[in-house]
Protein backbone atom coordinates (compact mmCIF):
# COMPACT_ATOMS: atom_id res chain seq x y z
CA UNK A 1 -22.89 -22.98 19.22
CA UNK A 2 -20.12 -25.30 18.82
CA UNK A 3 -20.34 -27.78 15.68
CA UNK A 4 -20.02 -31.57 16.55
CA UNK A 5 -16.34 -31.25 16.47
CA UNK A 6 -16.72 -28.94 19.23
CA UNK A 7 -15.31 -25.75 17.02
CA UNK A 8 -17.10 -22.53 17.39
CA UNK A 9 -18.76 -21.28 14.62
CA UNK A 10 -17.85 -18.30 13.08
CA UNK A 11 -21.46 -17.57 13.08
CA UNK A 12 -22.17 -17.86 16.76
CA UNK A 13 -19.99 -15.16 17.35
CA UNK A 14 -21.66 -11.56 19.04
CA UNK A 15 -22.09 -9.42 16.21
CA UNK A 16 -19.90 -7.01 17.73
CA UNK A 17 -16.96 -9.28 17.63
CA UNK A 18 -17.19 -10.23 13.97
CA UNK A 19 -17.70 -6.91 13.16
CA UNK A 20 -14.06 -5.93 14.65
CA UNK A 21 -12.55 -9.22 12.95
CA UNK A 22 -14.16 -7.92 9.49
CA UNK A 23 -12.82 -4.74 10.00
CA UNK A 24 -9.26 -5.42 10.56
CA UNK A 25 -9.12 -7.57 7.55
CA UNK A 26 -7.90 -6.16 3.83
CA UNK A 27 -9.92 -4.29 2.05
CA UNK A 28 -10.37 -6.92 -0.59
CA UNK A 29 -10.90 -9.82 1.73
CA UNK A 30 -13.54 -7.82 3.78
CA UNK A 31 -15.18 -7.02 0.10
CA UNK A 32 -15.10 -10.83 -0.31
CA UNK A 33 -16.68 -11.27 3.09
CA UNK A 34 -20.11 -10.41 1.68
CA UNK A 35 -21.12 -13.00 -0.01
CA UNK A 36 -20.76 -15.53 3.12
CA UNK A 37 -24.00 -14.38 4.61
CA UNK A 38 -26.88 -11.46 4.65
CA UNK A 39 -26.28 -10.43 7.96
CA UNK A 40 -21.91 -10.27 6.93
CA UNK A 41 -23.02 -8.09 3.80
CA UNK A 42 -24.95 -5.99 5.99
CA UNK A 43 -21.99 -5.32 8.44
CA UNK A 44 -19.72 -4.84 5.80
CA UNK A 45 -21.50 -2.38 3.57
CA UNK A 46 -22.13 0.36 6.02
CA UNK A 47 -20.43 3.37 5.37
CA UNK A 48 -19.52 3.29 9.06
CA UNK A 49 -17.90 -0.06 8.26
CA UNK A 50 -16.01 1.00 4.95
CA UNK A 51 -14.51 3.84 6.71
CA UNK A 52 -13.05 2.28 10.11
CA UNK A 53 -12.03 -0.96 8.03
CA UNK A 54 -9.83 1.65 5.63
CA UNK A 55 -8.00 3.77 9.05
CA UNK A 56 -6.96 -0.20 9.84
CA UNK A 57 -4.86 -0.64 6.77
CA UNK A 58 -1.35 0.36 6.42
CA UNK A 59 -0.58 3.99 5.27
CA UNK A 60 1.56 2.94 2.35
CA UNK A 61 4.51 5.05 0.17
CA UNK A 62 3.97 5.05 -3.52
CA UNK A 63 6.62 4.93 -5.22
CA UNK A 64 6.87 6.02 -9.51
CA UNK A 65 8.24 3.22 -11.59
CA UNK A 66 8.50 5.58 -14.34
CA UNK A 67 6.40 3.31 -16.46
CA UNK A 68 9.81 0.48 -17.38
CA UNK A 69 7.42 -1.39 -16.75
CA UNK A 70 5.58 -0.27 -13.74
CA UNK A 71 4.12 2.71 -12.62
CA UNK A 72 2.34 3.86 -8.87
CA UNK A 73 3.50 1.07 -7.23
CA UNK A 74 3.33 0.35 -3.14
CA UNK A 75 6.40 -0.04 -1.24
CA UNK A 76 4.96 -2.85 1.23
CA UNK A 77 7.94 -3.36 2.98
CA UNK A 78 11.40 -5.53 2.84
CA UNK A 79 9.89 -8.48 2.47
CA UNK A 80 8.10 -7.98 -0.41
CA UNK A 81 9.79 -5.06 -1.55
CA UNK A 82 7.80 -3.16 -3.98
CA UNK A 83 4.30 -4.68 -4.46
CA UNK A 84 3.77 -6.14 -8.52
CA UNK A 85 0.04 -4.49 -7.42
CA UNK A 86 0.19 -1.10 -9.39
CA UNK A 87 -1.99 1.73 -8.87
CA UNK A 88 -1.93 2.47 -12.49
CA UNK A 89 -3.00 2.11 -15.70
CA UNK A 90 -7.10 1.24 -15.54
CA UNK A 91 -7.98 3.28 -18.58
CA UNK A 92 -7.41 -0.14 -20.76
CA UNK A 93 -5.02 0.14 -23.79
CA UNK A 94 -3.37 3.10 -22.72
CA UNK A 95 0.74 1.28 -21.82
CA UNK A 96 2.63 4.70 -23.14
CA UNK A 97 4.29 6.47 -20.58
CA UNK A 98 4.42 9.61 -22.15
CA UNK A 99 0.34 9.21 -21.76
CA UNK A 100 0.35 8.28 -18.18
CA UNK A 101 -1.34 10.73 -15.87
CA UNK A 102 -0.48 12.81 -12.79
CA UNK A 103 -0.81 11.56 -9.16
CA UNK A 104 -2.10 14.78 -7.96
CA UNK A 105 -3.93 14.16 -4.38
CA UNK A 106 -5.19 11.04 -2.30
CA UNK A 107 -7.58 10.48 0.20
CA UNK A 108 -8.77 7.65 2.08
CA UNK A 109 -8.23 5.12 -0.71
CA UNK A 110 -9.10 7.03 -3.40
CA UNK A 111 -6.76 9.09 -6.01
CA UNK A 112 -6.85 12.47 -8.34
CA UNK A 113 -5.12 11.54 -11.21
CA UNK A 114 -4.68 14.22 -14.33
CA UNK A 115 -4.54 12.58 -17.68
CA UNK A 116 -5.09 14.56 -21.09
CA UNK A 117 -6.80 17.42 -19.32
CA UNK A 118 -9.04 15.70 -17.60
CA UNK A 119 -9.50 14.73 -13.77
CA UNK A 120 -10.26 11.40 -12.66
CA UNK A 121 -10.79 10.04 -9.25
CA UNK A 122 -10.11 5.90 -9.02
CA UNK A 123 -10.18 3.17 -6.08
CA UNK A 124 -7.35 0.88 -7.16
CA UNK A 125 -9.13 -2.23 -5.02
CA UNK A 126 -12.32 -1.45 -6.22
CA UNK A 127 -11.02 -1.03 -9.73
CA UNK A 128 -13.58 1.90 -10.33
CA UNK A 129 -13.00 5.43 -11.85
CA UNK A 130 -15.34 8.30 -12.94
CA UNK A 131 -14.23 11.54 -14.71
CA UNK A 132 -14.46 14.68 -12.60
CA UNK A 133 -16.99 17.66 -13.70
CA UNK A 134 -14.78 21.10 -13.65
CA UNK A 135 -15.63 23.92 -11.64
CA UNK A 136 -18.49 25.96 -13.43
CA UNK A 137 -15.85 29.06 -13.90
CA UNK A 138 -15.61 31.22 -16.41
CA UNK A 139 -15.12 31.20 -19.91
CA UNK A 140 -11.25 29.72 -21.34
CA UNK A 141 -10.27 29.58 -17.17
CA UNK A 142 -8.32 27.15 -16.69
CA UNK A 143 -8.25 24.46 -12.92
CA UNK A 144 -6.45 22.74 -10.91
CA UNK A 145 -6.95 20.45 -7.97
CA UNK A 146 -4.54 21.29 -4.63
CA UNK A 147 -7.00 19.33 -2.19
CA UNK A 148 -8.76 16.31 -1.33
CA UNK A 149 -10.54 15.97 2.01
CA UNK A 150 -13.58 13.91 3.57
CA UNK A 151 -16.06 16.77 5.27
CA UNK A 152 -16.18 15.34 8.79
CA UNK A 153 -19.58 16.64 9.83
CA UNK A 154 -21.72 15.64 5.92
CA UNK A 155 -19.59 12.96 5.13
CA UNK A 156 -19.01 14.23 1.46
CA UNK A 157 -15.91 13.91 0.21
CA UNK A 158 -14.65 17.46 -1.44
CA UNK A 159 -11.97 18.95 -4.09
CA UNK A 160 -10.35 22.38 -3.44
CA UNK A 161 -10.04 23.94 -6.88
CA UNK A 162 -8.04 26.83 -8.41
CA UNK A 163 -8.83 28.38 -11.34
CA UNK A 164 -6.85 31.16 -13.30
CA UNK A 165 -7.34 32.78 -16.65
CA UNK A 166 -4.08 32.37 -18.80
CA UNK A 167 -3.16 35.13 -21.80
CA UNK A 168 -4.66 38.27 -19.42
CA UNK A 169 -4.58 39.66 -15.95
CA UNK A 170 -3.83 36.37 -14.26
CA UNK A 171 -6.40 36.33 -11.44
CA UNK A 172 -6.89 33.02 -9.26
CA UNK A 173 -10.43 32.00 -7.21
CA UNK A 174 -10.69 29.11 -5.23
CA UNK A 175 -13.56 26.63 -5.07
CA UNK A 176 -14.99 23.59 -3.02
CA UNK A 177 -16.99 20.93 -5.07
CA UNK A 178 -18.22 17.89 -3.77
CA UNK A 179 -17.64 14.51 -5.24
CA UNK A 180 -20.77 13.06 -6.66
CA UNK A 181 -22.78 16.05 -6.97
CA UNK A 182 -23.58 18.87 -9.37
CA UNK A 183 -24.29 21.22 -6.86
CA UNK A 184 -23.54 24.77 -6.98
CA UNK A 185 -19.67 25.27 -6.04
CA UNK A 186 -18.88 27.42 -3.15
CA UNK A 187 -16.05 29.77 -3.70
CA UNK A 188 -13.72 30.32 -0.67
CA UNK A 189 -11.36 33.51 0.40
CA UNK A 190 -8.27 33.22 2.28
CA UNK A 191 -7.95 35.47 5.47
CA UNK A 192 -9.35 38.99 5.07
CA UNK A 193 -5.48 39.87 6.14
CA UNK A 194 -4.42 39.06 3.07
CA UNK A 195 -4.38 41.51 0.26
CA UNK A 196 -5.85 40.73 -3.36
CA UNK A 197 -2.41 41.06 -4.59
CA UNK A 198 -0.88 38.39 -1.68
CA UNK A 199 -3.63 36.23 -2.47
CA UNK A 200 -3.07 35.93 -5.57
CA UNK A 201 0.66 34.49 -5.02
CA UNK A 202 -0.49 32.22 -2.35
CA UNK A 203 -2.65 30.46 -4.51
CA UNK A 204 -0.66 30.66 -7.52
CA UNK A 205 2.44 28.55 -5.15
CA UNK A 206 -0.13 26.17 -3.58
CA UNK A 207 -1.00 25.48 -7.40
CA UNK A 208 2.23 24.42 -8.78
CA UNK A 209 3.84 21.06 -7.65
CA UNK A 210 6.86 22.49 -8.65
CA UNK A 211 7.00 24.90 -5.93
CA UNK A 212 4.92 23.27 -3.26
CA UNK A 213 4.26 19.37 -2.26
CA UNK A 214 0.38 18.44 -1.85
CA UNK A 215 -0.86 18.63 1.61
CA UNK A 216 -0.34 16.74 4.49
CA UNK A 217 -3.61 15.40 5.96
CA UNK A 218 -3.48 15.43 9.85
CA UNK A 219 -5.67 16.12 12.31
CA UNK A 220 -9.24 17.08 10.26
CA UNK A 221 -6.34 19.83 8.78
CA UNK A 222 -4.59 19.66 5.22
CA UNK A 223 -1.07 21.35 5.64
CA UNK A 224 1.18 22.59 2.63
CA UNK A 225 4.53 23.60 3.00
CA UNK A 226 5.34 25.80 -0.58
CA UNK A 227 9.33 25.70 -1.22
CA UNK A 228 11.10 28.83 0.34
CA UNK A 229 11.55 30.18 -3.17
CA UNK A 230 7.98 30.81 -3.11
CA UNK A 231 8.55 33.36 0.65
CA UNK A 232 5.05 32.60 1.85
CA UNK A 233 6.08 34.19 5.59
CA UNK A 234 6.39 37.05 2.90
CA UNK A 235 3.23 36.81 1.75
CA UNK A 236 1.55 36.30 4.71
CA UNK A 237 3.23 39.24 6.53
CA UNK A 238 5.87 37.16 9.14
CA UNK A 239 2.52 34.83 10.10
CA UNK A 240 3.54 31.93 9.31
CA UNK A 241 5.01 29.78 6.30
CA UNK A 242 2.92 26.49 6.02
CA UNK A 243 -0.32 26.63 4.79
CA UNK A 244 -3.24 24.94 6.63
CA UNK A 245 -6.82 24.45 5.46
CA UNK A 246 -9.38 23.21 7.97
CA UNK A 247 -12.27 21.07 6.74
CA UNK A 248 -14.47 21.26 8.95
CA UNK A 249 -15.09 25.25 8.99
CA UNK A 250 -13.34 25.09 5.66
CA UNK A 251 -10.81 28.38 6.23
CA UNK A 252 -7.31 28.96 6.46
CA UNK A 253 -4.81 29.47 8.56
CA UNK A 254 -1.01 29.53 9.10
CA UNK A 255 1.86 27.85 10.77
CA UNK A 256 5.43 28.42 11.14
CA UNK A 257 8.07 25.83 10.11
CA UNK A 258 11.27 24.73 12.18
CA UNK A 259 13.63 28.27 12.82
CA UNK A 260 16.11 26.82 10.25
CA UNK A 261 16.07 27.54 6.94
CA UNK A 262 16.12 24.55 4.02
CA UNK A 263 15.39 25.58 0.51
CA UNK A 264 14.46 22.19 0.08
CA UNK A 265 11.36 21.07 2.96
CA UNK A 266 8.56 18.69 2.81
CA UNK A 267 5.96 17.90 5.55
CA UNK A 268 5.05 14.08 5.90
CA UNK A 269 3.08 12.27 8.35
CA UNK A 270 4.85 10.41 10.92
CA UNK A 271 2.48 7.98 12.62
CA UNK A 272 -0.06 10.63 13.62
CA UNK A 273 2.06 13.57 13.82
CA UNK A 274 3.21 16.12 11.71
CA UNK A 275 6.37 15.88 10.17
CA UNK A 276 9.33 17.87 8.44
CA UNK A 277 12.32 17.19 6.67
CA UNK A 278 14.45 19.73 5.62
CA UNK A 279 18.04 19.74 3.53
CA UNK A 280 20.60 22.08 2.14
CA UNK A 281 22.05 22.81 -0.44
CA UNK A 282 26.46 21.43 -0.43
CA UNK A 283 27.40 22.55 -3.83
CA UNK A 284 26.82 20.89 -7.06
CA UNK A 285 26.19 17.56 -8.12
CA UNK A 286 26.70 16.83 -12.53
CA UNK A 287 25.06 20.26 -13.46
CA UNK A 288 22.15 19.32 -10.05
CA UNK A 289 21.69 21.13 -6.64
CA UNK A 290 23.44 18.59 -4.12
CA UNK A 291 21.53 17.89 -0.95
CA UNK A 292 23.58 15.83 1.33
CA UNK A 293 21.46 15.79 4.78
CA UNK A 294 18.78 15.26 5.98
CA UNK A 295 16.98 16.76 9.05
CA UNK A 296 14.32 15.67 10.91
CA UNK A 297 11.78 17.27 13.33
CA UNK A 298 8.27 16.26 14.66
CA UNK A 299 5.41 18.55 16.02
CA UNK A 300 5.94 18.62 19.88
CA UNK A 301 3.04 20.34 20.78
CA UNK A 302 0.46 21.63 17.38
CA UNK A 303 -1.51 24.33 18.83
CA UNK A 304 1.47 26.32 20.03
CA UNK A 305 3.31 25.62 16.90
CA UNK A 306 6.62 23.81 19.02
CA UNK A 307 8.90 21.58 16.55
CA UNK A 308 11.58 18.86 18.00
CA UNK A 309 14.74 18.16 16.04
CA UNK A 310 14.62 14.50 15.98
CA UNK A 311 17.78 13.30 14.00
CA UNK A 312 19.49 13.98 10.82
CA UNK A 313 20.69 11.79 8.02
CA UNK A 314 24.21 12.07 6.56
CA UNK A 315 25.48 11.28 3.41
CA UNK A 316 28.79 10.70 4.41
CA UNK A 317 27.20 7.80 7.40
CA UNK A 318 24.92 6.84 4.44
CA UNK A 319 28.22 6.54 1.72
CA UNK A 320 30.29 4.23 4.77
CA UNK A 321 27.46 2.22 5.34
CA UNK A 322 26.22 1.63 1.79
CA UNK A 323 29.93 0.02 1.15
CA UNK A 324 29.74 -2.00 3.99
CA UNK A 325 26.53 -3.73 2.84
CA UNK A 326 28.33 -4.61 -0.12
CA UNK A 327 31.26 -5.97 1.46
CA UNK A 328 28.44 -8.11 3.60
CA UNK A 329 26.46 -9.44 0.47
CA UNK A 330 29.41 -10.68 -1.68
CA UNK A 331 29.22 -14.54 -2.49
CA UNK A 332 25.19 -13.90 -1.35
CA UNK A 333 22.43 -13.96 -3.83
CA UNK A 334 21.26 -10.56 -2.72
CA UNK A 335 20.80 -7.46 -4.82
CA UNK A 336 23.99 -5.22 -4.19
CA UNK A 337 24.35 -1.90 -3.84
CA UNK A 338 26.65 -0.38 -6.48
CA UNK A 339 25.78 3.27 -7.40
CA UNK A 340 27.82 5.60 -4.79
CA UNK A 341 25.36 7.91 -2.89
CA UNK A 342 26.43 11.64 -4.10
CA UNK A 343 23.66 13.51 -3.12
CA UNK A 344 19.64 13.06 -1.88
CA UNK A 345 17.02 13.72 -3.95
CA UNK A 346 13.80 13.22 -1.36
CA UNK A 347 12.14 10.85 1.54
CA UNK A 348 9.64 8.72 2.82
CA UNK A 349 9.35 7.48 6.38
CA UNK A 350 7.99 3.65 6.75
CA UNK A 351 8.01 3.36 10.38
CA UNK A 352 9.67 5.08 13.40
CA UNK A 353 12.62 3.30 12.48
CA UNK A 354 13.38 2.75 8.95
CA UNK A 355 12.88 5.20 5.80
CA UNK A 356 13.36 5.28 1.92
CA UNK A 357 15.87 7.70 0.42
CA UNK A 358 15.63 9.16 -3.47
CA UNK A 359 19.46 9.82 -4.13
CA UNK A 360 21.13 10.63 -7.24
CA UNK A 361 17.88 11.07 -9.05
CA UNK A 362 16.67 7.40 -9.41
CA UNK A 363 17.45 5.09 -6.94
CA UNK A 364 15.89 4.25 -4.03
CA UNK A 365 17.20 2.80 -0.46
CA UNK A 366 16.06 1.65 2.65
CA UNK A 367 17.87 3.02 5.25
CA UNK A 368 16.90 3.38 9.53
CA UNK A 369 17.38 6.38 11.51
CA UNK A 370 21.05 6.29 12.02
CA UNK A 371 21.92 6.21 8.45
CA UNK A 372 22.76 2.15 8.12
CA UNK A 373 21.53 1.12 4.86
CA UNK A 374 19.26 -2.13 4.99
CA UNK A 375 18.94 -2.44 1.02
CA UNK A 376 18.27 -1.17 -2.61
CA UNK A 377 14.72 -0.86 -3.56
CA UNK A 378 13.26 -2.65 -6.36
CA UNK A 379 10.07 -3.13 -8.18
CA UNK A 380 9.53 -6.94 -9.16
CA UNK A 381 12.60 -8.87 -9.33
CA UNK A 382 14.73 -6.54 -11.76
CA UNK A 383 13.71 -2.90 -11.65
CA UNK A 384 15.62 -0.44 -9.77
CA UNK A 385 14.94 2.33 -11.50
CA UNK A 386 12.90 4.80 -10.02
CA UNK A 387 11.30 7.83 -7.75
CA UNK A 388 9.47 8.48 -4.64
CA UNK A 389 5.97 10.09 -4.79
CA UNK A 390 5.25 12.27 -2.46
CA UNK A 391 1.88 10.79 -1.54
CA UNK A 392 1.10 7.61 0.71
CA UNK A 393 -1.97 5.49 0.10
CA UNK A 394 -4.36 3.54 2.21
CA UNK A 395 -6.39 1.10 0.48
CA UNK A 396 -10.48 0.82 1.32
CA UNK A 397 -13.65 -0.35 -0.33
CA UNK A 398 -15.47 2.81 -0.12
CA UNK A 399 -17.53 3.09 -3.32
CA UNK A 400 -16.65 6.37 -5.69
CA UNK A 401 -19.96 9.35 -4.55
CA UNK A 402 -22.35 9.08 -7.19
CA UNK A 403 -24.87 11.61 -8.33
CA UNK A 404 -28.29 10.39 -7.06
C-alpha cells in the first residue's frame, strides 16, 4: 500500500515484479539486495535467480594490461573506457607479472585461470576462488583444460580435460569432471570416424592456445576454430574444420568455416550468433606476419552450416581515418592517436556497430564497422599499453560448486 506520502512501497509490489527488477540489477547490487528483507534474500538466492540475473548483464571484452599496472581488465565501453575493476590478482601478495596466471576459459561469471601449475576457478564479484583437483590420470601425465560449460539438464558446471604423457609415446585422453565433486571422471572419445592416430592431432591442436582460440559458447554448443596450420578438415577427412562439442549429449561434431581461406581466423559471438573473422597475410611487418584486413561473416542459418560475408575492415580506411581523428582533437584535451596503424594483430566486437582492434602488437582502438576510428583505448587515465583477450566475461553471483 501506498505510505502517507502516497509513494508505493517497494514492498507492496507482486512478487513477480520485484523479482524481474532484482534480476536486471548488477550482480553486486542484487547481492546487496539481501539483506533488505527475508522474503528479498529468498528471491535472490535461488539458483534460478543467480542464473537469469547473470544472462542480464553485459557480455564484456577483457582486455590484458600486461600487468603495468593492470591486468584482466573490462572494456565497459567509451565512456568509461577500460574499467579500474580488474579481474586479477586475488591470490594476495602476488603483484609480479612474470607470476601472473593464464586466462584459460570462462563461463557464466566464473574463470580458469593457470598459475604455477595449478588450476583455479574464481568469481571476480564474489571475490571467491578454490583450487581445481586434476583428473585422476595416470602416473607423470600431464592436463590441460580446453572447456568450460554449465550441463543444461544437472545443472553442474563441467571441465573438459586433456591429458598427455610427455618424454614417451605421446598419447592424449579426454575427460569431463564436474566442479565441486570428486566423482569418478568420465572419459570421452571423439567420433568413431576418427582414427587413433587423427585423434590424437585433434586433441593435441584443441590443446594448445597457440594453435587454436578457446571455444565459442553458443547455442548449449562450445565451438573451436584451430588455426589452418593445424589442417583439421585434414584430420577430419574434408568434414568439417571447426570443432563443436555439445553439452548436453556431451559428443562431437564438426562444422565447416567460410569457403575462404585465412591463416589467421577466430570465432566470436556476435549478439547470439556465431561469428568469424578472418585475415591474411600482406607481407611483413618489422620481422612480424602483417595482417591488414579484416573480414567479417555471421552464421545465416547453423544447422545447414550457411555463412554471410558481412563487411571487412581495411587498414588503409583505418590509416585515413585514424589521421583524421587527430587532425579533429588538436587544441582538445583528448587522448590522440599517434602510432600509425601498420598491420592488425586481433578483434573484439562490442556491439553491432562498433569493435576494438589489436594493431601493431599493443595498442588498442575503437573503431565501427566502416573502419572510422572513434578512439585509443586506455586503462585508467594513462595506460595504453596493451592486448585483447580472446575471452568475454559476464559477471554473476553464482557461488563456486562445493563438495557436499
Amino acid at each position: 500500500m501506498p505510505d502517507r506520502r502516497g509513494v508505493t512501497l517497494l514492498e507492496d509490489l507482486p512478487e513477480v515484479i520485484i523479482d524481474e527488477i532484482l534480476k536486471r540489477l548488477p550482480p553486486k547490487d542484487a547481492g546487496r539486495c539481501r539483506a533488505v528483507s527475508t522474503s528479498w534474500r529468498s528471491i535472490t538466492s535461488t539458483p534460478e535467480f543467480m542464473l537469469e540475473n547473470h544472462r542480464h548483464q553485459p557480455s564484456l571484452p577483457i582486455i590484458d594490461g600486461r600487468g603495468q599496472p593492470a591486468s584482466f581488465v573490462l572494456f565497459r565501453g567509451a565512456d568509461t573506457d577500460a574499467s579500474n575493476q580488474q579481474l586479477w590478482p586475488f591470490i594476495p601478495g602476488l603483484k609480479h607479472y612474470n607470476l601472473k596466471p593464464s586466462l584459460v576459459v570462462t563461463c557464466d561469471g566464473f574463470l580458469i585461470l593457470l598459475q604455477q601449475n595449478k588450476f583455479y576457478i574464481y568469481n571476480p564479484v564474489m571475490r571467491k576462488r578454490a583450487l581445481l583437483p586434476y583428473p585422476q590420470a595416470g602416473k607423470n601425465e600431464c592436463s590441460n583444460i580446453i572447456g568450460f560449460y554449465r550441463h543444461q539438464l544437472t545443472g553442474e558446471y563441467r571441465l573438459l580435460w586433456t591429458t598427455f604423457r610427455p618424454l614417451s609415446v605421446v598419447k592424449y585422453s579426454l575427460y569431463i569432471l564436474t566442479v565441486g565433486s570428486y566423482a569418478r571422471h568420465v572419459r570421452v572419445r571423439m567420433p568413431t570416424v576418427l582414427s587413433p592416430s587423427a585423434e590424437h592431432k585433434l586433441l593435441e591442436a584443441l590443446r594448445y592456445s597457440n594453435y587454436c582460440p578457446p571455444p565459442v559458447h553458443l547455442g548449449g554448443s562450445l565451438h573451436w576454430c584451430p588455426f589452418s596450420v593445424c589442417s583439421v578438415s585434414d584430420i577430419t577427412g574434408g568434414s568439417g574444420d571447426i570443432v563443436v562439442f555439445d553439452t548436453e549429449a556431451e559428443s562431437f561434431r564438426w562444422m565447416r568455416s567460410p569457403d575462404q581461406a585465412y591463416p589467421n581466423r577466430k570465432l566470436f559471438d556476435m549478439n547470439g550468433t556465431l561469428g568469424f573473422w578472418g585475415s591474411s597475410i600482406k607481407g611483413d611487418a618489422g620481422g612480424c606476419l602483417s595482417f591488414t584486413a579484416l573480414d567479417i561473416w555471421v552464421m545465416q542459418d547453423y544447422k545447414a552450416g550457411i555463412w554471410a560475408f558481412k563487411y571487412r575492415i581495411d587498414l588503409s580506411k583505418v590509416e585515413a581515418s585514424r589521421q583524421l581523428y587527430l587532425t579533429s582533437c588538436k587544441g582538445k584535451k583528448k587522448t590522440t592517436l599517434h602510432s600509425t596503424v601498420q598491420w592488425f594483430n586481433d578483434m573484439a566486437v562490442l556491439n553491432e556497430r562498433e569493435l576494438l582492434i589489436m594493431f601493431n602488437d599493443k595498442h588498442v582502438l575503437r573503431c565501427d564497422t566502416d573502419g572510422k576510428v572513434l578512439g585509443l583505448v586506455k586503462i585508467g587515465k594513462r595506460q595504453y599499453c596493451m592486448s585483447l583477450t580472446p575471452h568475454r566475461f559476464q559477471e554473476s553471483i553464482i557461488p563456486i560448486p562445493s563438495v557436499p
